[in-house]
Protein backbone atom coordinates (compact mmCIF):
# COMPACT_ATOMS: atom_id res chain seq x y z
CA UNK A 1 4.01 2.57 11.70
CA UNK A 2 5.31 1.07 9.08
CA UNK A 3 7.36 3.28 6.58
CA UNK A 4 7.65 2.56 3.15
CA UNK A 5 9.93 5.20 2.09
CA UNK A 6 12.74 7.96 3.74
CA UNK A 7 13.05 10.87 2.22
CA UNK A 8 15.16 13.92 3.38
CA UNK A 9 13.82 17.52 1.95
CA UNK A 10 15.92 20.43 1.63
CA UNK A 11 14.90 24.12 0.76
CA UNK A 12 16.47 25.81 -1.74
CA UNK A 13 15.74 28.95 -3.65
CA UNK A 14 17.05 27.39 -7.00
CA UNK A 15 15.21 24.10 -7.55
CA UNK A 16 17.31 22.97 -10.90
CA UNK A 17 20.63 23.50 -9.16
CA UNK A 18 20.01 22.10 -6.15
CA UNK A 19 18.14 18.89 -7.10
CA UNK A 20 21.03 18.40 -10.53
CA UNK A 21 23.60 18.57 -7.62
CA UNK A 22 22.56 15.79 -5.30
CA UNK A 23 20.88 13.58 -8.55
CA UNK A 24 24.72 13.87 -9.56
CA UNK A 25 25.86 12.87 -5.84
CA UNK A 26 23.44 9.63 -6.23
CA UNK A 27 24.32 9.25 -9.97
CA UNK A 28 20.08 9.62 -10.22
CA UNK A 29 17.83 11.55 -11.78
CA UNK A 30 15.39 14.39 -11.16
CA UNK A 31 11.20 14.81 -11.67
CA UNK A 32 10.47 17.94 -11.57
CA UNK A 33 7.43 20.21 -10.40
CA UNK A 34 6.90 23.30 -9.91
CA UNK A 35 7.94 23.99 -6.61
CA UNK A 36 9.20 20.51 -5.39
CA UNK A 37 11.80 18.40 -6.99
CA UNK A 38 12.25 14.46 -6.59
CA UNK A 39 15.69 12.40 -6.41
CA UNK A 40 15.98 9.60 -7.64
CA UNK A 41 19.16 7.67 -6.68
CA UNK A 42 20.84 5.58 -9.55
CA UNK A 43 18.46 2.23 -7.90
CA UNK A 44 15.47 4.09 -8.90
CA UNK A 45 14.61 5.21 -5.44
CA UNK A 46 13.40 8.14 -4.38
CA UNK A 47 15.64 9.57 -2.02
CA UNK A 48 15.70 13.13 -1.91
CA UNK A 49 13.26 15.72 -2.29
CA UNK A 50 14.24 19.98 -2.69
CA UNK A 51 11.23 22.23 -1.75
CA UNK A 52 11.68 25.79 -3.74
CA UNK A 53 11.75 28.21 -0.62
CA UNK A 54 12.58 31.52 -2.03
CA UNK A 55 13.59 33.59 0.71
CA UNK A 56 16.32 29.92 1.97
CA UNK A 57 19.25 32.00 3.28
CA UNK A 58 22.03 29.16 4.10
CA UNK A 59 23.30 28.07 7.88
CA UNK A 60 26.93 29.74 8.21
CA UNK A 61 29.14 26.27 9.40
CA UNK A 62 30.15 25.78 11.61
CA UNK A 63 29.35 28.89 13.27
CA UNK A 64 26.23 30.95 13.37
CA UNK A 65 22.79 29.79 11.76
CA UNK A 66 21.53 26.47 13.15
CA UNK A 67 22.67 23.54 10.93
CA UNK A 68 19.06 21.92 11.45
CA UNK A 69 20.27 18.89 9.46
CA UNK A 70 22.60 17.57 7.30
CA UNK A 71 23.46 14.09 4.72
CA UNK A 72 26.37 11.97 5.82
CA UNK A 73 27.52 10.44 2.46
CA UNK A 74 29.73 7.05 3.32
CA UNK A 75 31.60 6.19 0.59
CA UNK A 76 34.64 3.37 -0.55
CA UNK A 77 36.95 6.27 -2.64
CA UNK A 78 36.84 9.36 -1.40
CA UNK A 79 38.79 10.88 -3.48
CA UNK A 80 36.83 10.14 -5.81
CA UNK A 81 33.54 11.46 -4.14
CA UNK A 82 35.43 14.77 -3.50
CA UNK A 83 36.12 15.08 -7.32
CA UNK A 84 32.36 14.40 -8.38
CA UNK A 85 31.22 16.74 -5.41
CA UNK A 86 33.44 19.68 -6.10
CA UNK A 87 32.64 19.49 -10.23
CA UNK A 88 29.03 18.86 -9.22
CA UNK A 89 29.69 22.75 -7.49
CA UNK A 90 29.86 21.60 -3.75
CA UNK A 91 32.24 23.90 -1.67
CA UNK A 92 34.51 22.54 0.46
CA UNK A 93 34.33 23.79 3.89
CA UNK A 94 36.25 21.56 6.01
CA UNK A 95 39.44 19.38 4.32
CA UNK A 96 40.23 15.80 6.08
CA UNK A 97 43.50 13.19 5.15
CA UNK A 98 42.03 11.83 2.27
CA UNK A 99 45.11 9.41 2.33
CA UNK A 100 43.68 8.03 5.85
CA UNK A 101 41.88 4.77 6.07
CA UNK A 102 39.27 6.80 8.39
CA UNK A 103 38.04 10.16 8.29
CA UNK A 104 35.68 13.06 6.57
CA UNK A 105 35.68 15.82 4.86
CA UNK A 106 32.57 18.72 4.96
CA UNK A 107 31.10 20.75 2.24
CA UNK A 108 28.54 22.86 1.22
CA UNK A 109 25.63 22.10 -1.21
CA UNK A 110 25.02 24.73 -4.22
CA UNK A 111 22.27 26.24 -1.65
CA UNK A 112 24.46 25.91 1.04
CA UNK A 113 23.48 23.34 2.90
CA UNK A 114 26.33 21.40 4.72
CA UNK A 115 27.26 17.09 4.14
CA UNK A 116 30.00 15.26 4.52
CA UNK A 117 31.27 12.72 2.56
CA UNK A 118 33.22 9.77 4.76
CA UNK A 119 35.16 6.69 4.55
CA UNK A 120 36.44 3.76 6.56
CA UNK A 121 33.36 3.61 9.06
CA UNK A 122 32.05 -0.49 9.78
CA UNK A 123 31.13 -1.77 5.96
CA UNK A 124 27.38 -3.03 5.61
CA UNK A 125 28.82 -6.22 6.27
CA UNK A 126 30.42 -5.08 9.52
CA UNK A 127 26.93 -3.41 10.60
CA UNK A 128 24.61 -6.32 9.33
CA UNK A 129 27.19 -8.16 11.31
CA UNK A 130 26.49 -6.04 14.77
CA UNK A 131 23.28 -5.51 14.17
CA UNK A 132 21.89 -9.18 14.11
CA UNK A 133 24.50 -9.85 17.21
CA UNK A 134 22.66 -7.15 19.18
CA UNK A 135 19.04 -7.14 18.30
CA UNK A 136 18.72 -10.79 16.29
C-alpha cells in the first residue's frame, strides 16, 4: 500500500472551534463542509481533519475515559508554542520545565481532546541520521 496522505480525524461537537484551533496550531487554514472540516498546515497540506459528532463528550486525562489517541506536537520554542496554544483556547492540563532542554507539557483541545507539545527530542537531522544507519 502505498499512502499518499496521513490524516488524523478528531470528533468534535463544534466544527468552527475545533478545526480554527488546530489550523492556528499549524499556522493553516480550514475548508469547510458541513459536517467535516479539513486542515491545512501552513505547507498547504492537509493534515487534519474534525468530523462534527454531536453527542463527542471528551476523555477525562489522565484518568477515566479512554484517551483513544492523541497529537504529539515537537517543537524548537516551547514557550512559544504554549503561548499560541493557550490564546488559541487550549487548556493546560499537565505543566513541564519549560526552561529544560528536554521535556513536555499536556493540554487539552477546545473539544477536549488531549496533545502535547515537546521539545529537545533527536532533530530531523538526528532521526534522518538514525534512520538511514539502521534501515539504509
Amino acid at each position: 500500500m502505498e499512502l499518499i496522505r496521513h490524516v488524523v480525524v478528531f470528533d468534535a461537537a463544534d466544527l468552527h472551534a475545533e478545526s480554527a484551533f488546530w489550523a492556528g496550531m499549524l499556522g493553516g487554514h480550514v475548508f469547510e463542509d458541513e459536517t467535516f472540516h479539513s486542515v491545512i498546515d501552513a505547507a498547504g497540506e492537509w493534515r487534519m481533519g474534525v468530523q462534527l459528532a454531536p453527542e463527542h463528550v471528551p476523555p477525562d486525562w489522565p484518568e477515566g475515559a479512554p484517551q483513544q489517541v492523541h497529537m504529539d506536537l515537537h517543537v524548537e520554542h516551547p514557550r512559544q508554542a504554549h503561548e499560541q496554544a493557550m490564546r488559541l483556547g487550549a487548556r493546560l492540563l499537565q505543566a513541564g520545565d519549560l526552561g529544560s532542554d528536554e521535556g513536555h507539557q499536556v493540554y487539552a483541545d477546545p473539544a477536549g481532546h488531549p496533545f502535547c507539545i515537546g521539545w529537545g527530542q533527536p532533530s530531523r537531522e538526528a532521526l534522518a541520521t538514525f534512520v538511514r544507519e539502521r534501515w539504509g
